[in-house]
C-alpha atoms as a PDB file:
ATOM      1  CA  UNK A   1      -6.167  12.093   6.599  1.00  0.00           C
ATOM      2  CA  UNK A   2      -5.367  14.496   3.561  1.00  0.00           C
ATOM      3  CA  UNK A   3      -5.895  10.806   1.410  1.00  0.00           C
ATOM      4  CA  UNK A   4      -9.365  10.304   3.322  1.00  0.00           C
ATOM      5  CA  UNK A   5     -10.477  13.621   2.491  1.00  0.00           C
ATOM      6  CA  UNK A   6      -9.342  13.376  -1.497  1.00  0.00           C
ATOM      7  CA  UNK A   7     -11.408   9.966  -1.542  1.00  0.00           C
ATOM      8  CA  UNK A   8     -14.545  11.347   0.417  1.00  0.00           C
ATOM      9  CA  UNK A   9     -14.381  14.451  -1.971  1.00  0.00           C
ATOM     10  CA  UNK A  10     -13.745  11.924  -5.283  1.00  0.00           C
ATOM     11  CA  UNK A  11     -16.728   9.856  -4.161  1.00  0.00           C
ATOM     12  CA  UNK A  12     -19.304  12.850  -3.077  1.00  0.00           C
ATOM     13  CA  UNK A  13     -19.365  12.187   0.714  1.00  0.00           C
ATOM     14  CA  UNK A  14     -19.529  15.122   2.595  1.00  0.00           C
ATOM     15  CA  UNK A  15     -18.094  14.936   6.148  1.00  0.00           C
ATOM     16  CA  UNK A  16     -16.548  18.125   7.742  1.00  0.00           C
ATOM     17  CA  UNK A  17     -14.434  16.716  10.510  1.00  0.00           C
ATOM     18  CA  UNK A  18     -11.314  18.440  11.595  1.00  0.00           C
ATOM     19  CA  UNK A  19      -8.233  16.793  11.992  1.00  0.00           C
ATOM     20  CA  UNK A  20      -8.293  16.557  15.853  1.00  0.00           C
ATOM     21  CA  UNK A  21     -11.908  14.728  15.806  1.00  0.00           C
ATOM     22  CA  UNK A  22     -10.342  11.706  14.321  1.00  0.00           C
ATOM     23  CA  UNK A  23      -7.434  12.116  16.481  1.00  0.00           C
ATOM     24  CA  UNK A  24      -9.940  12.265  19.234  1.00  0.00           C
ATOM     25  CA  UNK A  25     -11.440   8.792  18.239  1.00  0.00           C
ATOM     26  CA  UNK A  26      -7.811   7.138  17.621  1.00  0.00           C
ATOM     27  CA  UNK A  27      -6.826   8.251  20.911  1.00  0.00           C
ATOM     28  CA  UNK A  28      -9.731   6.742  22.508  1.00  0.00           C
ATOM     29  CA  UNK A  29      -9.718   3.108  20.434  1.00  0.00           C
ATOM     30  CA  UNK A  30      -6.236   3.422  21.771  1.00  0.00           C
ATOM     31  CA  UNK A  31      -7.159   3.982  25.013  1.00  0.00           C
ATOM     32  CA  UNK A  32      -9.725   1.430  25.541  1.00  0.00           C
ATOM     33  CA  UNK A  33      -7.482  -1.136  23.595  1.00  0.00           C
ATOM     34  CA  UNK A  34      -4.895  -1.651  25.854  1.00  0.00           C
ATOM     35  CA  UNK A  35      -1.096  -0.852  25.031  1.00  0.00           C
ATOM     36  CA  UNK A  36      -0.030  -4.070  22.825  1.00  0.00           C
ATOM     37  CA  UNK A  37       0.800  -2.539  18.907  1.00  0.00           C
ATOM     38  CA  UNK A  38      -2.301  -1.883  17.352  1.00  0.00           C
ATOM     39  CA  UNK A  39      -3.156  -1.174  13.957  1.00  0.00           C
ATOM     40  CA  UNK A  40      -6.747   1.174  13.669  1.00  0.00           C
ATOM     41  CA  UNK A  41      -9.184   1.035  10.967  1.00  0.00           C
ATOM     42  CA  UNK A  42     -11.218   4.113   9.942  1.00  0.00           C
ATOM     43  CA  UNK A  43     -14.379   3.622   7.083  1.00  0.00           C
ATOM     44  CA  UNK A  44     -16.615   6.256   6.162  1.00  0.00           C
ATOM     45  CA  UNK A  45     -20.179   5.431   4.236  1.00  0.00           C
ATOM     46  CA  UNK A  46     -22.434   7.864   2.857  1.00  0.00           C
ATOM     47  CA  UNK A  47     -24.786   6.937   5.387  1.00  0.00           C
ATOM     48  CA  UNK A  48     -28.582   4.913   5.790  1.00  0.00           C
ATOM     49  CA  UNK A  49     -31.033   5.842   3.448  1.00  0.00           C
ATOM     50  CA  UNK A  50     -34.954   4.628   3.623  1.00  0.00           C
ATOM     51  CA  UNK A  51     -35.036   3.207   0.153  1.00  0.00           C
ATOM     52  CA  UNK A  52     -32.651   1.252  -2.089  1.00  0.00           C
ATOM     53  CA  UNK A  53     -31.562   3.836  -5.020  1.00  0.00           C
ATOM     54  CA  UNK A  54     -28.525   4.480  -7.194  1.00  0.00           C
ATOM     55  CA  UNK A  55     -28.830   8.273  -7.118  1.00  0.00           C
ATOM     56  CA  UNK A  56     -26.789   9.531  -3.865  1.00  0.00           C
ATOM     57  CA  UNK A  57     -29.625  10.442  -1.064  1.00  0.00           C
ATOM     58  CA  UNK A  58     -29.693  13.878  -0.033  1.00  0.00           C
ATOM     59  CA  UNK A  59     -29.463  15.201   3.748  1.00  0.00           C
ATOM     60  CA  UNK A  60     -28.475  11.730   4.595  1.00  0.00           C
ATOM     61  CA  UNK A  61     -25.164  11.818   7.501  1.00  0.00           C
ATOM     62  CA  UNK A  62     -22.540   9.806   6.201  1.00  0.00           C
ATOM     63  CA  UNK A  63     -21.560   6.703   8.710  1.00  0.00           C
ATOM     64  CA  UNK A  64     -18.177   6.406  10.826  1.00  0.00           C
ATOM     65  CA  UNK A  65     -16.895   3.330  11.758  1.00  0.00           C
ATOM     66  CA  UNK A  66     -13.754   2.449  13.333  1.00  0.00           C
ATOM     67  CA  UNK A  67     -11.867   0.035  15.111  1.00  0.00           C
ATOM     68  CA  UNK A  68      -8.707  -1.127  16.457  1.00  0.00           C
ATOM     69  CA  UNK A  69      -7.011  -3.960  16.120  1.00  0.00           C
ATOM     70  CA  UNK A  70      -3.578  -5.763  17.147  1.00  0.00           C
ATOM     71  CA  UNK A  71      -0.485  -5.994  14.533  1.00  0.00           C
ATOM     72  CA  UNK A  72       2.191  -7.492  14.028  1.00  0.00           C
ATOM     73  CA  UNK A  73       5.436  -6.228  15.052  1.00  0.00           C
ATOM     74  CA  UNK A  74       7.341  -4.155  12.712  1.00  0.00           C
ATOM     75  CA  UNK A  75       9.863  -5.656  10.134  1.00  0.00           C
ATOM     76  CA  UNK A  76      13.332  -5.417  11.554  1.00  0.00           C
ATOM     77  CA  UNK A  77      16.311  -4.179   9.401  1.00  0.00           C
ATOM     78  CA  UNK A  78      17.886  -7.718   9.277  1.00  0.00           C
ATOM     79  CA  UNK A  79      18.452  -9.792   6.083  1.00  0.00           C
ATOM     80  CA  UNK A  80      18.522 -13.017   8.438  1.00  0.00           C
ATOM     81  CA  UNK A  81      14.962 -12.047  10.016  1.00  0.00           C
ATOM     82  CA  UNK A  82      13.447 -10.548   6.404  1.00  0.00           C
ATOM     83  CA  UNK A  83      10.699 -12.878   5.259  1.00  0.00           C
ATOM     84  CA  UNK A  84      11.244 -12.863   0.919  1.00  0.00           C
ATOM     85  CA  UNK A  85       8.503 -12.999  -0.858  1.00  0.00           C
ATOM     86  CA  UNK A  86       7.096 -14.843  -3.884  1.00  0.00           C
ATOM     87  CA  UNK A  87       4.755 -13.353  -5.767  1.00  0.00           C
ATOM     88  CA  UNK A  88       2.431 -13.585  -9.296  1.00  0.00           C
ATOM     89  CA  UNK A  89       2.203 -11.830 -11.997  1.00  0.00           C
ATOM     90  CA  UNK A  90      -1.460 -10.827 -13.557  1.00  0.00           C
ATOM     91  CA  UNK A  91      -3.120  -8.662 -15.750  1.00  0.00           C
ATOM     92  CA  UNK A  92      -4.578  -5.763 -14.367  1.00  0.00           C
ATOM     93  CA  UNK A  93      -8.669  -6.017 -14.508  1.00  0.00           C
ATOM     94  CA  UNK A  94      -9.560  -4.144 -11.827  1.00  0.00           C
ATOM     95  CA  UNK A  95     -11.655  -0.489 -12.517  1.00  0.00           C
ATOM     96  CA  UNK A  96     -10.108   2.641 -13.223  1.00  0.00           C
ATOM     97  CA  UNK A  97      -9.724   4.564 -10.494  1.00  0.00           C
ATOM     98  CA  UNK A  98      -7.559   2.530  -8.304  1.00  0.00           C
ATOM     99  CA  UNK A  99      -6.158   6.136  -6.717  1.00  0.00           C
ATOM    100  CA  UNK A 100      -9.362   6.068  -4.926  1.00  0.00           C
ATOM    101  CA  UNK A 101      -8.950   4.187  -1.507  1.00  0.00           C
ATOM    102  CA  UNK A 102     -12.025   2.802  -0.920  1.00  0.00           C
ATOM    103  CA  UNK A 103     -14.258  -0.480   0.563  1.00  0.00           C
ATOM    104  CA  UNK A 104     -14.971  -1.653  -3.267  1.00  0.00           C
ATOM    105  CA  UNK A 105     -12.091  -3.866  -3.450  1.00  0.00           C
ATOM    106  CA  UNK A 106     -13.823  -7.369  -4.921  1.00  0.00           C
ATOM    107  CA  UNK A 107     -11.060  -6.767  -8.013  1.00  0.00           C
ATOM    108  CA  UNK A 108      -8.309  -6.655  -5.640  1.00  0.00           C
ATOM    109  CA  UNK A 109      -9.528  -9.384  -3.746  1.00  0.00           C
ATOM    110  CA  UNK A 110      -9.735 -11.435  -7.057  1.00  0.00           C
ATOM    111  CA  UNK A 111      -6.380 -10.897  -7.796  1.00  0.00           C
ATOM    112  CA  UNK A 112      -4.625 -11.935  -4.293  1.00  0.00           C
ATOM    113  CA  UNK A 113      -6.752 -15.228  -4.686  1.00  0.00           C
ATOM    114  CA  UNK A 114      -4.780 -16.124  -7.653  1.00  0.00           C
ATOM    115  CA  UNK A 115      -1.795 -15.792  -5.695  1.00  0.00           C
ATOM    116  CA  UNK A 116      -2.878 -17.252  -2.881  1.00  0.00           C
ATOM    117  CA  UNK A 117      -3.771 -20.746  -4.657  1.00  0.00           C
ATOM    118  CA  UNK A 118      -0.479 -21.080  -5.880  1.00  0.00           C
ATOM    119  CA  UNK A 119       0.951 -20.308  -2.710  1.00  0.00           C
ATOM    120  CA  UNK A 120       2.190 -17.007  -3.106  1.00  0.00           C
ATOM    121  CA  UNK A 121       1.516 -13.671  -1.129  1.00  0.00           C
ATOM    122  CA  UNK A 122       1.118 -11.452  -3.699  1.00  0.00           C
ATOM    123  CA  UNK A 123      -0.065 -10.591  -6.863  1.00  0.00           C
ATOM    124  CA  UNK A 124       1.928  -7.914  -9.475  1.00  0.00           C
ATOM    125  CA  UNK A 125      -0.072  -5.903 -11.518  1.00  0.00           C
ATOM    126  CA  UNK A 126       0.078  -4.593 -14.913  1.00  0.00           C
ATOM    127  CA  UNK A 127      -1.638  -2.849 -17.708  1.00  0.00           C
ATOM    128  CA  UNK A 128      -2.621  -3.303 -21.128  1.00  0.00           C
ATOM    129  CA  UNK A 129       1.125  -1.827 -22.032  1.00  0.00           C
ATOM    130  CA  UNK A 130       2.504  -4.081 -20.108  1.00  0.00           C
ATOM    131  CA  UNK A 131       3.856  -1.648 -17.203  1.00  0.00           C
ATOM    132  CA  UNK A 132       3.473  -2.253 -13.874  1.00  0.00           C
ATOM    133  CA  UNK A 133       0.916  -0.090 -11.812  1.00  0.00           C
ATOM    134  CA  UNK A 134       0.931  -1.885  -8.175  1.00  0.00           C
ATOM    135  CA  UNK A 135       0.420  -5.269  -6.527  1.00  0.00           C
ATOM    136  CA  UNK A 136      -3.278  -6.012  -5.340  1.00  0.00           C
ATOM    137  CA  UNK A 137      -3.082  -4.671  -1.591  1.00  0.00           C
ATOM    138  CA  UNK A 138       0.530  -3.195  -1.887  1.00  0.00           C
ATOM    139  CA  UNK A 139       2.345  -0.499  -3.696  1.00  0.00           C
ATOM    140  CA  UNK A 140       6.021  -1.459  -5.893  1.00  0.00           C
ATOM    141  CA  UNK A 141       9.122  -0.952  -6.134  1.00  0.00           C
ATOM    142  CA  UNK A 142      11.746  -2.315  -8.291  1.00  0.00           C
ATOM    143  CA  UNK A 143      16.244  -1.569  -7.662  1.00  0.00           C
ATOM    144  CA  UNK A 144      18.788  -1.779 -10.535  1.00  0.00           C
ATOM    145  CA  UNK A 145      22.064  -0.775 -10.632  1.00  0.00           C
ATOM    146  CA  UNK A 146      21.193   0.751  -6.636  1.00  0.00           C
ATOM    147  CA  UNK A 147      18.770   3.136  -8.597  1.00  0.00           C
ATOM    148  CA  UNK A 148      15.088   2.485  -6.375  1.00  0.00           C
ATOM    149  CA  UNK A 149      12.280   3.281  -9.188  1.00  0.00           C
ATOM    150  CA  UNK A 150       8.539   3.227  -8.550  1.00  0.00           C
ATOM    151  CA  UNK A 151       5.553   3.408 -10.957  1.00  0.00           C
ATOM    152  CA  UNK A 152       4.331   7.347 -10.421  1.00  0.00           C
ATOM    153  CA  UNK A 153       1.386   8.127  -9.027  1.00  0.00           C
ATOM    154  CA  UNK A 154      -2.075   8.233 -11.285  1.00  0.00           C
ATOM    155  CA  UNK A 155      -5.532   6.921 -11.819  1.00  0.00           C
ATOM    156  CA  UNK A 156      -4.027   3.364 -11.563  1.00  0.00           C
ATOM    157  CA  UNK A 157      -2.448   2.730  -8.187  1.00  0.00           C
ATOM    158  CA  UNK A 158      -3.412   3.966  -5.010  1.00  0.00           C
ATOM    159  CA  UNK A 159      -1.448   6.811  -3.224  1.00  0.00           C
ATOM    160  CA  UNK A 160      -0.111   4.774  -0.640  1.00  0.00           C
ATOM    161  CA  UNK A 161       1.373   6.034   2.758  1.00  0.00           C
ATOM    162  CA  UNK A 162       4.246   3.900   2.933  1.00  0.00           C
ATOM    163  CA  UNK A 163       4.872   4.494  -0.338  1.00  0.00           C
ATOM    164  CA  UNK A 164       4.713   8.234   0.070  1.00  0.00           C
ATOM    165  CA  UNK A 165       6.961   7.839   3.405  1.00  0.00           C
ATOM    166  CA  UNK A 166       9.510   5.675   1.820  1.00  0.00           C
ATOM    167  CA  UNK A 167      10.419   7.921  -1.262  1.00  0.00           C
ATOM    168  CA  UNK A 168      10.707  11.317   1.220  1.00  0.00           C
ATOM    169  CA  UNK A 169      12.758   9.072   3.723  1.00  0.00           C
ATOM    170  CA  UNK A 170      15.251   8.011   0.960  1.00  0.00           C
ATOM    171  CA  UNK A 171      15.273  11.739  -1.020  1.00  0.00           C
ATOM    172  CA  UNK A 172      16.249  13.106   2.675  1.00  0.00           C
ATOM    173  CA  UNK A 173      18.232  11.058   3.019  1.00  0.00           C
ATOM    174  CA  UNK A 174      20.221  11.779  -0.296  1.00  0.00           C
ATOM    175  CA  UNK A 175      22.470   8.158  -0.331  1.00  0.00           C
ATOM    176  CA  UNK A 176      20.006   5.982  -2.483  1.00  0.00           C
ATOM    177  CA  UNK A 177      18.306   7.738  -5.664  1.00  0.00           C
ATOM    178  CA  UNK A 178      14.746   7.356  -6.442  1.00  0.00           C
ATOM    179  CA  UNK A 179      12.802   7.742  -9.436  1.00  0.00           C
ATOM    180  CA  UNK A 180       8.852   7.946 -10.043  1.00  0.00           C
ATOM    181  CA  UNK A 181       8.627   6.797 -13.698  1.00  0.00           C
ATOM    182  CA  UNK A 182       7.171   4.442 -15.163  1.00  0.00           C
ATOM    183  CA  UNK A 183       8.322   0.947 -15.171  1.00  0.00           C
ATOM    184  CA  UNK A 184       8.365  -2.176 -17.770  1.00  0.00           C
ATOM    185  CA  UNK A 185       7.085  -5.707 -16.879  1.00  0.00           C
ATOM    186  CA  UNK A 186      10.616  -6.423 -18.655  1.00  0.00           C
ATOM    187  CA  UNK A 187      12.499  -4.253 -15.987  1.00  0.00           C
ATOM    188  CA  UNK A 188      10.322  -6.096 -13.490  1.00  0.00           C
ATOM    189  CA  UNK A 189      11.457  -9.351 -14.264  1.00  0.00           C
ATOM    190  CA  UNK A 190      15.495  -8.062 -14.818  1.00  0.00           C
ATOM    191  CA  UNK A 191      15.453  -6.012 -11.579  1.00  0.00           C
ATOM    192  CA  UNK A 192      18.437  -6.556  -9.029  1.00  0.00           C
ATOM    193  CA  UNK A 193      15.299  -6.162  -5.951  1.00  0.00           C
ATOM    194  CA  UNK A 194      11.642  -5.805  -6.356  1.00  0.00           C
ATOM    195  CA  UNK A 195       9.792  -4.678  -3.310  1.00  0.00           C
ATOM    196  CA  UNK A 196       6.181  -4.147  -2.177  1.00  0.00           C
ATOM    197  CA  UNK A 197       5.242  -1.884   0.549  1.00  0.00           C
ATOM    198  CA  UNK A 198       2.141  -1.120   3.072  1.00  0.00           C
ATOM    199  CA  UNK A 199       1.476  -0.335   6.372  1.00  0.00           C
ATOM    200  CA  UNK A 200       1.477  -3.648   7.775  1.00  0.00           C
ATOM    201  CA  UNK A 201       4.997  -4.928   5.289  1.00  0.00           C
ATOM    202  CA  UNK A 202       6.926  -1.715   6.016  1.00  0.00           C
ATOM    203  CA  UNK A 203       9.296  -2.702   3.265  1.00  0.00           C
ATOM    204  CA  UNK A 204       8.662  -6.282   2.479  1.00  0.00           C
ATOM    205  CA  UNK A 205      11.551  -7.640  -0.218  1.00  0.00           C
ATOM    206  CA  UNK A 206      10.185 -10.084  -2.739  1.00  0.00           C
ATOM    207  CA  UNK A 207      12.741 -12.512  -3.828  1.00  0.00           C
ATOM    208  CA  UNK A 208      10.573 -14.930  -6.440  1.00  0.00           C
ATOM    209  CA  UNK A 209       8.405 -13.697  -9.039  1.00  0.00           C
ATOM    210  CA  UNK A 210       6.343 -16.350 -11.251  1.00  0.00           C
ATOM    211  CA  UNK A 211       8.782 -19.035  -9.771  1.00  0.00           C
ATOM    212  CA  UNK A 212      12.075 -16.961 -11.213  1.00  0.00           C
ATOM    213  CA  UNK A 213      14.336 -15.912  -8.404  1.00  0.00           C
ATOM    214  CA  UNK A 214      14.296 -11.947  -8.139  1.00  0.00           C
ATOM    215  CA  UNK A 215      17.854 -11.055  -8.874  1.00  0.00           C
ATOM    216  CA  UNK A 216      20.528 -13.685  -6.633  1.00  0.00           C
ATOM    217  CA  UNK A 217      16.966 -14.441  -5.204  1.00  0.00           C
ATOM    218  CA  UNK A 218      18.250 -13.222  -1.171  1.00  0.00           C
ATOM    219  CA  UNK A 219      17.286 -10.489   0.084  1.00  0.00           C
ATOM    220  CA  UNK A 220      19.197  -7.342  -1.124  1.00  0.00           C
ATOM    221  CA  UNK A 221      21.544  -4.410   0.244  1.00  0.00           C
ATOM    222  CA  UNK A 222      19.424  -1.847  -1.014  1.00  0.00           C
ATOM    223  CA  UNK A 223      16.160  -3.286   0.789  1.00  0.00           C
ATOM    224  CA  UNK A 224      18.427  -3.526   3.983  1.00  0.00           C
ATOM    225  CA  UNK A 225      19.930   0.204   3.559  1.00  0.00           C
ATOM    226  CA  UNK A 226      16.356   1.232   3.006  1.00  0.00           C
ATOM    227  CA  UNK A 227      14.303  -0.109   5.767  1.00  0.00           C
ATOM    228  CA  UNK A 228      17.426   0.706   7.952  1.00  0.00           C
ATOM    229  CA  UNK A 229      16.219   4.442   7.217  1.00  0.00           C
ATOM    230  CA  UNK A 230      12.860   3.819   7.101  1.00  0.00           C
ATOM    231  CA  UNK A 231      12.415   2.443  10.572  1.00  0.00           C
ATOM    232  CA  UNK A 232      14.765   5.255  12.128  1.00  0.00           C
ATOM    233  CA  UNK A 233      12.750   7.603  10.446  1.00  0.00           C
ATOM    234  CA  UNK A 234       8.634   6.384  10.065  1.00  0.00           C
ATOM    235  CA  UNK A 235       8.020   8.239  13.591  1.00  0.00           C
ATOM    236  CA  UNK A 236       8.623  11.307  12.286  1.00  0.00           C
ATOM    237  CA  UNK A 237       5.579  11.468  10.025  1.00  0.00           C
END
């Protein structure tokens, strides 16, 4: 909710909804939704206007719209039930303020597609320095030498949950060091495990980047240690 209300204020929407409205309308989606494991989706627009204009329309109510919808179950803490993934590597071409979490995602869309025709389920991102800023619906992570480093946050990746929730589980934790710095295509490409995470992937472990194994290309100790902790602990949140 604090993300929703940094991306309403980034964009100009004004919507003054306390927290327990939305927890209101979650409670009720889940309600009327039955009790399988359900994701829910919340959007916010700045509302109808009379007339098609650029310039934001005054004393217009911005739009709610939710929804909820079923999910899969969550990843299990198993190297024999992990599904590895193989991903791509692209340029980064989408705008510049990717921190932002909003509906205008035709760039990330376009990058997934290139994945997606070669078969892959991702696509790795990087800039014009050739440093990684995210993966086109997922944030990454890359492990070497047991050391779990992730790209820090700024106007290029978005400031994702699971992200957020994986780093404080692991710090808590105190047994597997993290670092938010930023990270080399280079280190990409030698890392020991690269991961992507998201709501839906938890902690998903990627074992083939560009057709070059990730490390032994199996599934890693580190991922395994890591979603161990991460599935004891996402309920807390």
């Amino acid at each position: 909710m604090e993300r929703m209300r940094n991306g309403l204020a980034a964009v100009g929407i004004n919507l003054d909804w306390s927290e327990q409205q939305w927890v209101d309308i979650c409670d009720r989606l889940i309600a009327d939704n039955g009790s399988g494991n359900l994701g829910i989706y919340l959007h916010v627009s700045r509302g109808a206007d009379t007339k098609r204009f650029h310039g934001f329309p005054e004393n217009v109510a911005p739009t709610v719209f939710a929804f909820a919808f079923d999910i899969a179950p969550p990843p299990v803490a198993d190297k024999s039930l992990a599904k590895g993934y193989k991903v791509s590597t692209a340029r980064d071409l989408r705008w510049e303020r990717c921190h932002i979490k909003s509906t205008a995602l035709l760039g990330n869309v376009m990058h997934f597609q290139q994945s997606y025709e070669k078969g892959h389920s991702e696509t790795l991102l990087f800039n014009a320095n050739n440093e990684l800023t995210e993966a086109s619906a997922c944030n990454a992570f890359i492990v070497k030498n047991a050391v779990v480093i992730t790209p820090p946050l700024d106007n290029q990746l978005l400031p994702g949950i699971t992200r957020h929730m994986v780093i404080d589980v692991l710090r808590k934790d105190g047994n597997i060091q993290v670092q938010e710095r930023t990270v080399t295509m280079d280190e990409v490409h030698s890392a020991d495990e690269v991961w992507i995470t998201s709501s839906s992937k938890e902690i998903a472990p990627v074992i083939e980047i560009d057709g070059n194994p990730v490390g032994n290309g199996q599934v890693g100790d580190i991922w395994l240690a890591a979603q161990t902790l991460y599935s004891a602990g996402k309920h807390n949140y």
